[in-house]
Protein backbone atom coordinates (compact mmCIF):
# COMPACT_ATOMS: atom_id res chain seq x y z
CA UNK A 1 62.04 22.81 32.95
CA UNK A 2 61.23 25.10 36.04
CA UNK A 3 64.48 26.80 36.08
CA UNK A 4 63.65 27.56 32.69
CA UNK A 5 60.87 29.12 32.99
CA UNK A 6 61.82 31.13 35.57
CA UNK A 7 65.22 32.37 33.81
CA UNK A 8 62.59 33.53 31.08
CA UNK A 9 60.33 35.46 32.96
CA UNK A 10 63.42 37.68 34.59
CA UNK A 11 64.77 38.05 31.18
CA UNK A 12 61.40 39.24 29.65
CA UNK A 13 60.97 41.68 33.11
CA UNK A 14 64.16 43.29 32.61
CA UNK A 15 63.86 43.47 28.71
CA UNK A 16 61.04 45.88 29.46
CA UNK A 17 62.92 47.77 31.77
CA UNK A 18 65.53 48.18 29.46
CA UNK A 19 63.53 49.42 26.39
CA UNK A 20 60.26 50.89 27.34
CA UNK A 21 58.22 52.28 24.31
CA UNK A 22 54.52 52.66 24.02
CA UNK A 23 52.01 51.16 25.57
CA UNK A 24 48.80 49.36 24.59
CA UNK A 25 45.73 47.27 27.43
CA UNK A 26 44.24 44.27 25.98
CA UNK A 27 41.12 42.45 27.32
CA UNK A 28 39.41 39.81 26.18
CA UNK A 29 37.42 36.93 26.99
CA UNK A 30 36.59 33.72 26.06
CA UNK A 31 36.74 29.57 26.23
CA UNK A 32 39.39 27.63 28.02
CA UNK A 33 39.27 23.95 27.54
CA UNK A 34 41.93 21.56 29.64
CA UNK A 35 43.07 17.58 28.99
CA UNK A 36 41.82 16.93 32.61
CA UNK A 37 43.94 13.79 32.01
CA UNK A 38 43.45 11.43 35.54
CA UNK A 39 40.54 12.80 36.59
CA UNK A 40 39.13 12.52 32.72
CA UNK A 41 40.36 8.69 32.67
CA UNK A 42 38.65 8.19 36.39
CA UNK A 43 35.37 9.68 35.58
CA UNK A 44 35.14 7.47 32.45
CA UNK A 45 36.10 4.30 33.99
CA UNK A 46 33.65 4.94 37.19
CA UNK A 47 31.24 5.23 34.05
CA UNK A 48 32.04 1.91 32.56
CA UNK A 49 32.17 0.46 35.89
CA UNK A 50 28.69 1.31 36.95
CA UNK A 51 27.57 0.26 33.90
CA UNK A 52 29.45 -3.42 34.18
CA UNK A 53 28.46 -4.07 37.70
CA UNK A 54 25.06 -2.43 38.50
CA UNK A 55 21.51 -4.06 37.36
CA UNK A 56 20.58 -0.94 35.61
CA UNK A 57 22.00 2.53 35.55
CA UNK A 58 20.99 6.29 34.34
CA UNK A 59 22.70 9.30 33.54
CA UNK A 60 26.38 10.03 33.46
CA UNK A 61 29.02 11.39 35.36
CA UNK A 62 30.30 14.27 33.10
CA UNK A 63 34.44 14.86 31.91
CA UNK A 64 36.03 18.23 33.00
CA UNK A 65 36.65 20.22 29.39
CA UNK A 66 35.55 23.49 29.27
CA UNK A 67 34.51 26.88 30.94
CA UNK A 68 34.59 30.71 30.64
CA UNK A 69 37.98 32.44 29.99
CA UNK A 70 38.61 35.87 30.77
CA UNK A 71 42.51 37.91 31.31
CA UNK A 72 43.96 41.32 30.92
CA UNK A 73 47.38 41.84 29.11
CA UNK A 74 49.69 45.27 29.61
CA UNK A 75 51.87 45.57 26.84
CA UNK A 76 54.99 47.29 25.87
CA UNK A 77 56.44 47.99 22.33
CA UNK A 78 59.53 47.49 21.97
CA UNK A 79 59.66 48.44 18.61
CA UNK A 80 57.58 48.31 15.17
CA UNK A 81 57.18 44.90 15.19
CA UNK A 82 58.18 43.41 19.22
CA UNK A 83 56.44 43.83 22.23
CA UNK A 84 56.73 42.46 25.94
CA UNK A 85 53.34 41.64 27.43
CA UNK A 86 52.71 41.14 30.88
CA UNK A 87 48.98 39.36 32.18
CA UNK A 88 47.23 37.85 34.01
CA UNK A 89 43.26 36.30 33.92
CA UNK A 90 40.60 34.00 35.66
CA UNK A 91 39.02 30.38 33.83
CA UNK A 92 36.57 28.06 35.65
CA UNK A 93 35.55 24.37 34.52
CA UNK A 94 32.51 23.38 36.62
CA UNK A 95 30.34 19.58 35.33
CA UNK A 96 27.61 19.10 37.58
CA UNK A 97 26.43 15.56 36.22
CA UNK A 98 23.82 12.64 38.34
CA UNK A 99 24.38 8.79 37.97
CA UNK A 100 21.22 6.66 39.50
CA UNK A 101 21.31 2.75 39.32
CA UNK A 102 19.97 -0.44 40.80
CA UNK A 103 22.09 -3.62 41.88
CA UNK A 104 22.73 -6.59 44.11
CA UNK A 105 24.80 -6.69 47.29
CA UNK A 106 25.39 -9.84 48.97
CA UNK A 107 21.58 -11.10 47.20
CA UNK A 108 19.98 -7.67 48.77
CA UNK A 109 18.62 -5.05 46.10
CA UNK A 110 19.23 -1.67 46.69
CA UNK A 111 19.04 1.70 44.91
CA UNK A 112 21.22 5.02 44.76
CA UNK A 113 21.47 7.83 43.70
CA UNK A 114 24.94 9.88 42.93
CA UNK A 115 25.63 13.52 41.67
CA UNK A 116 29.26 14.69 41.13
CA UNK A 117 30.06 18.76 41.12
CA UNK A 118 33.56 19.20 40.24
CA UNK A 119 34.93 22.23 39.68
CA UNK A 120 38.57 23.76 38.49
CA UNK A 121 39.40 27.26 38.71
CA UNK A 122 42.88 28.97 37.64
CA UNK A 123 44.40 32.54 37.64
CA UNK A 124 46.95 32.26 35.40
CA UNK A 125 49.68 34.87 35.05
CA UNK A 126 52.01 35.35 32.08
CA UNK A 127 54.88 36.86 30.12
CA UNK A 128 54.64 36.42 26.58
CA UNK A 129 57.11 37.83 24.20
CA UNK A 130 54.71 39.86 20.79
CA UNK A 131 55.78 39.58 17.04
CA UNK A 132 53.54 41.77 15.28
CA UNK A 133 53.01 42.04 11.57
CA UNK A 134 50.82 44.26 9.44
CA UNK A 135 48.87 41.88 6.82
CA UNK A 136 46.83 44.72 5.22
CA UNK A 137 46.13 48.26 5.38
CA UNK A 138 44.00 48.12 9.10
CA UNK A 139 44.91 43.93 9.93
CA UNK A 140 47.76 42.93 12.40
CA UNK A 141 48.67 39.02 12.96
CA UNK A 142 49.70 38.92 17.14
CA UNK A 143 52.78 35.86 17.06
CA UNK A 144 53.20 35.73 20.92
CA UNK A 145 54.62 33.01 23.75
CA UNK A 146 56.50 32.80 26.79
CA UNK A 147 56.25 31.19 30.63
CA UNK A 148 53.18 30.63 32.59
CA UNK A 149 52.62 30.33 36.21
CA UNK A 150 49.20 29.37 37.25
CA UNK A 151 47.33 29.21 40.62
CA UNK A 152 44.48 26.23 40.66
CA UNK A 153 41.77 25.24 43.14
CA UNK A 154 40.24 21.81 42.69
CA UNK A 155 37.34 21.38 44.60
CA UNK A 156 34.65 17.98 44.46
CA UNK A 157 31.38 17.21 45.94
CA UNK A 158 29.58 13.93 45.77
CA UNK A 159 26.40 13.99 47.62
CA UNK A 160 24.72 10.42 48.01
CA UNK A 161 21.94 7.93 48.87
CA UNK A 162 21.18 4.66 49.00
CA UNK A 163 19.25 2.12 50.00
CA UNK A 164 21.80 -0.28 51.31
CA UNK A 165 21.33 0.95 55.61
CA UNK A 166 19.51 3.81 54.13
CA UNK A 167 22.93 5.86 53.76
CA UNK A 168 22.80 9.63 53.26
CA UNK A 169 25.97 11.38 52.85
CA UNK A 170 28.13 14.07 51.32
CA UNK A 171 31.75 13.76 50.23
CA UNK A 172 34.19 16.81 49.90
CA UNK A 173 37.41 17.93 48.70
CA UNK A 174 39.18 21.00 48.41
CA UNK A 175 43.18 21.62 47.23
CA UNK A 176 44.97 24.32 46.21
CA UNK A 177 47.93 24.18 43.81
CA UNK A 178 50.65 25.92 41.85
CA UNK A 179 51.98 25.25 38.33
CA UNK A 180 54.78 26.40 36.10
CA UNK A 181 54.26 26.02 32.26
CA UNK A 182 54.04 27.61 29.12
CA UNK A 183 51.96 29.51 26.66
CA UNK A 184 51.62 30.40 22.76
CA UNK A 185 49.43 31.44 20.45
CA UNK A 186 48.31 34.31 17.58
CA UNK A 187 45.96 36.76 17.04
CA UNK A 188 44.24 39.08 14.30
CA UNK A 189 44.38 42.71 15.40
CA UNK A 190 41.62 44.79 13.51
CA UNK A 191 42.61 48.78 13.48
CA UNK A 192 39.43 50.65 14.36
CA UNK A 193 41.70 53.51 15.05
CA UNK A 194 44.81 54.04 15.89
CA UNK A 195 44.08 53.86 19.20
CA UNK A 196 41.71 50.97 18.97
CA UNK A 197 41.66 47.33 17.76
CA UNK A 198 39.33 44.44 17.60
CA UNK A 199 41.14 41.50 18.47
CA UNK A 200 41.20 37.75 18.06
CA UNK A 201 42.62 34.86 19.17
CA UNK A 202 44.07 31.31 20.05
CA UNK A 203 46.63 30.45 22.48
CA UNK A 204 47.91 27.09 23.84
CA UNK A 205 48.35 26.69 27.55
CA UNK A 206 50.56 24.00 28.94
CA UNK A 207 50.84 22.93 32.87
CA UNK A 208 50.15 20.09 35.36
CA UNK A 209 49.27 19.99 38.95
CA UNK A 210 49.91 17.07 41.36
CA UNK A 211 50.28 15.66 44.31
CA UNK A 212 46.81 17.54 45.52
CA UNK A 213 46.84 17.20 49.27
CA UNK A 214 43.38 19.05 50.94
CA UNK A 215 40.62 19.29 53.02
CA UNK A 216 38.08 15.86 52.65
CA UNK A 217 35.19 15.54 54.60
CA UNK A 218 32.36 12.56 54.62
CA UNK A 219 29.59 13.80 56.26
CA UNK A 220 25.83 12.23 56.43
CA UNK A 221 23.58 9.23 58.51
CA UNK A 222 23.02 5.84 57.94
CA UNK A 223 21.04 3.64 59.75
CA UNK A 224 24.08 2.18 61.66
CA UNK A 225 24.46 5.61 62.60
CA UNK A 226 25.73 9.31 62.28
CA UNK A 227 28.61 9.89 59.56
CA UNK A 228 31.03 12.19 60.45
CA UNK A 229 34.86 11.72 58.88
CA UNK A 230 37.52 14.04 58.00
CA UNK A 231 40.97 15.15 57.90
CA UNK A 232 43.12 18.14 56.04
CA UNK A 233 45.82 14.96 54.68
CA UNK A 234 43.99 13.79 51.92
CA UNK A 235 45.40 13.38 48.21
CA UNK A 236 43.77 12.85 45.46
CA UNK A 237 43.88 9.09 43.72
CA UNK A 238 44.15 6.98 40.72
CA UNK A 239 44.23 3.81 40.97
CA UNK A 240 42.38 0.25 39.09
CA UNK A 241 39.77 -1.67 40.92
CA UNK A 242 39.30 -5.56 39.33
CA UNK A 243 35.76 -7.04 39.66
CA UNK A 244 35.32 -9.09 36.85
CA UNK A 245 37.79 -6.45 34.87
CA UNK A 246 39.90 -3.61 35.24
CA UNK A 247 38.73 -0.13 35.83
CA UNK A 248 40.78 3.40 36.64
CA UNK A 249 38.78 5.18 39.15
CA UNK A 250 39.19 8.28 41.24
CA UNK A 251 38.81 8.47 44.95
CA UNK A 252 40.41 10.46 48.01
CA UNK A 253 42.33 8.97 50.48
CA UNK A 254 45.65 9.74 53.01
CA UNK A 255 49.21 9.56 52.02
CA UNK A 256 48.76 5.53 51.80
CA UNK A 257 46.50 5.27 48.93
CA UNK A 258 43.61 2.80 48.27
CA UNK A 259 44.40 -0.35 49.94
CA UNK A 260 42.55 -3.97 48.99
CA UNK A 261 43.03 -6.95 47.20
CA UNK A 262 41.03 -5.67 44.42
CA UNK A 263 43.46 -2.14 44.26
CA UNK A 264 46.23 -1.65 41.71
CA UNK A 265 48.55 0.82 40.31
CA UNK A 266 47.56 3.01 42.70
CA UNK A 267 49.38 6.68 42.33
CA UNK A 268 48.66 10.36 43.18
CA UNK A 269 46.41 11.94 40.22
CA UNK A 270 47.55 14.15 38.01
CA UNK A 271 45.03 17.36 37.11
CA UNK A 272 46.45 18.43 33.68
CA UNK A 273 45.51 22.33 32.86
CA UNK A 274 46.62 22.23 29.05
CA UNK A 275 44.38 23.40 26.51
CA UNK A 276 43.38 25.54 24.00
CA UNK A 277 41.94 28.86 24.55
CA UNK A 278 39.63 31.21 22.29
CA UNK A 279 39.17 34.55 22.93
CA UNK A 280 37.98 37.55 21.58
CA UNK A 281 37.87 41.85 23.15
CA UNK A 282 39.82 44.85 22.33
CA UNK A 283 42.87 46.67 22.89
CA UNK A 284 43.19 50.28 23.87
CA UNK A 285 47.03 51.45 23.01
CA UNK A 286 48.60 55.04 24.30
């Protein structure tokens, strides 16, 4: 699949190289959603597990789905009807979301309080390969694709209290990724001129990132003392917990995983970036 993509983005470069025509600047702007897939599944079974296990419980922690969109996109006629485009852009997914419950430990109450702030964001660059066709006198439909390499930060903060030896701490992680996919979509190009069109449109992005190794840091007090913990060989984890039943969580740990009695099918999480984008802006051609 990666050799693929690669072989297609050298042919696409050198087909522009080879017949350059025209040229037109598109920008637009927009939504971006992703699948989120492990961390999705995590943050709903930390959810349901909270809700199993604690006395009572409020709020929600919050699924990563959507954010801002925005890219630019030179391209090159090749003809009438065929262009090469070459982009790039910027989309951020940030859920700040607060869970606060009550429970038993060992027969002692206790009381927290726990606020997640994930946040995702990608520059994605692109080759996409245009089919253009006139639909009426001033309307265009866009038919475009081709390979997609994106650049990712995932970053998470989970500051903390409870009551259980009055614990007051913040939990971070930071990791930086790459990804190799693919994109499609189409578009409606409105003719203001010929210079100018309106444009709209949908496109379907396609890539993973894994394996997330970063920066994690536990930092806070508790009454058995000052909390200070961190390393730059963390990964980021799925894995089930059983207590009573089953439930996928999330969590960062080192290259071993989650350990316990209670730990199963522990395995690296995946971060999946496809999704649907909408966007809408204008294209200036020469």
């Amino acid at each position: 699949m990666r050799k693929a993509i690669v072989i297609a983005f050298i042919f696409l470069v050198a087909t522009v190289w080879v017949f350059p025509r025209n040229v037109a600047f598109k920008l637009t702007g927009g939504l971006a959603w992703i699948n989120g897939d492990d961390y999705n599944r995590g943050i709903a079974g930390e959810n349901t597990f909270i809700r199993d296990t604690a006395v009572t419980m409020s709020g929600a922690y919050k699924t990563l789905k959507s954010g801002m969109n925005f890219q630019l996109e030179i391209l090159t006629y090749l003809g009438a009807d065929m262009g090469i485009g070459f982009g790039g852009g910027y989309y951020r997914l940030a859920h700040e979301s607060r869970v606060t419950s009550s429970g038993l430990q060992a027969g002692v109450p206790f009381n927290s309080e726990s606020t997640y702030k994930p946040y995702v964001s990608v520059i994605p660059f692109f080759v996409n390969l245009h089919y253009m066709k006139r639909l009426a006198s001033h309307l265009n439909i866009d038919i475009f694709a081709g390979p997609l390499f994106q650049i990712a930060q995932f970053s998470f903060e989970n500051p903390s209290t409870t009551s259980l030896l009055s614990t007051d701490q913040t939990v971070t992680f930071t990791a930086s990724s790459t990804s190799l996919g693919f994109q499609g979509g189409f578009g409606l190009n409105y003719e203001i001129s010929s210079a100018i069109a309106l444009i709209a449109e949908g496109c379907y992005r396609y890539g993973k990132i894994s394996d997330l190794q970063g920066n994690w840091a536990a930092i806070g007090n508790s009454a058995s003392g000052p909390i200070n913990n961190s390393s730059s060989e963390y990964y980021f984890w799925l894995y089930d917990y059983t207590l009573g039943g089953t439930y996928t969580r999330i969590g960062f740990f080192d290259n071993s995983g989650p350990a316990g009695n209670s730990v199963t099918g522990a395995r690296k999480a995946v971060l999946d970036l496809s999704g649907l984008t909408v966007s809408a802006g204008i294209k200036f051609s020469f």
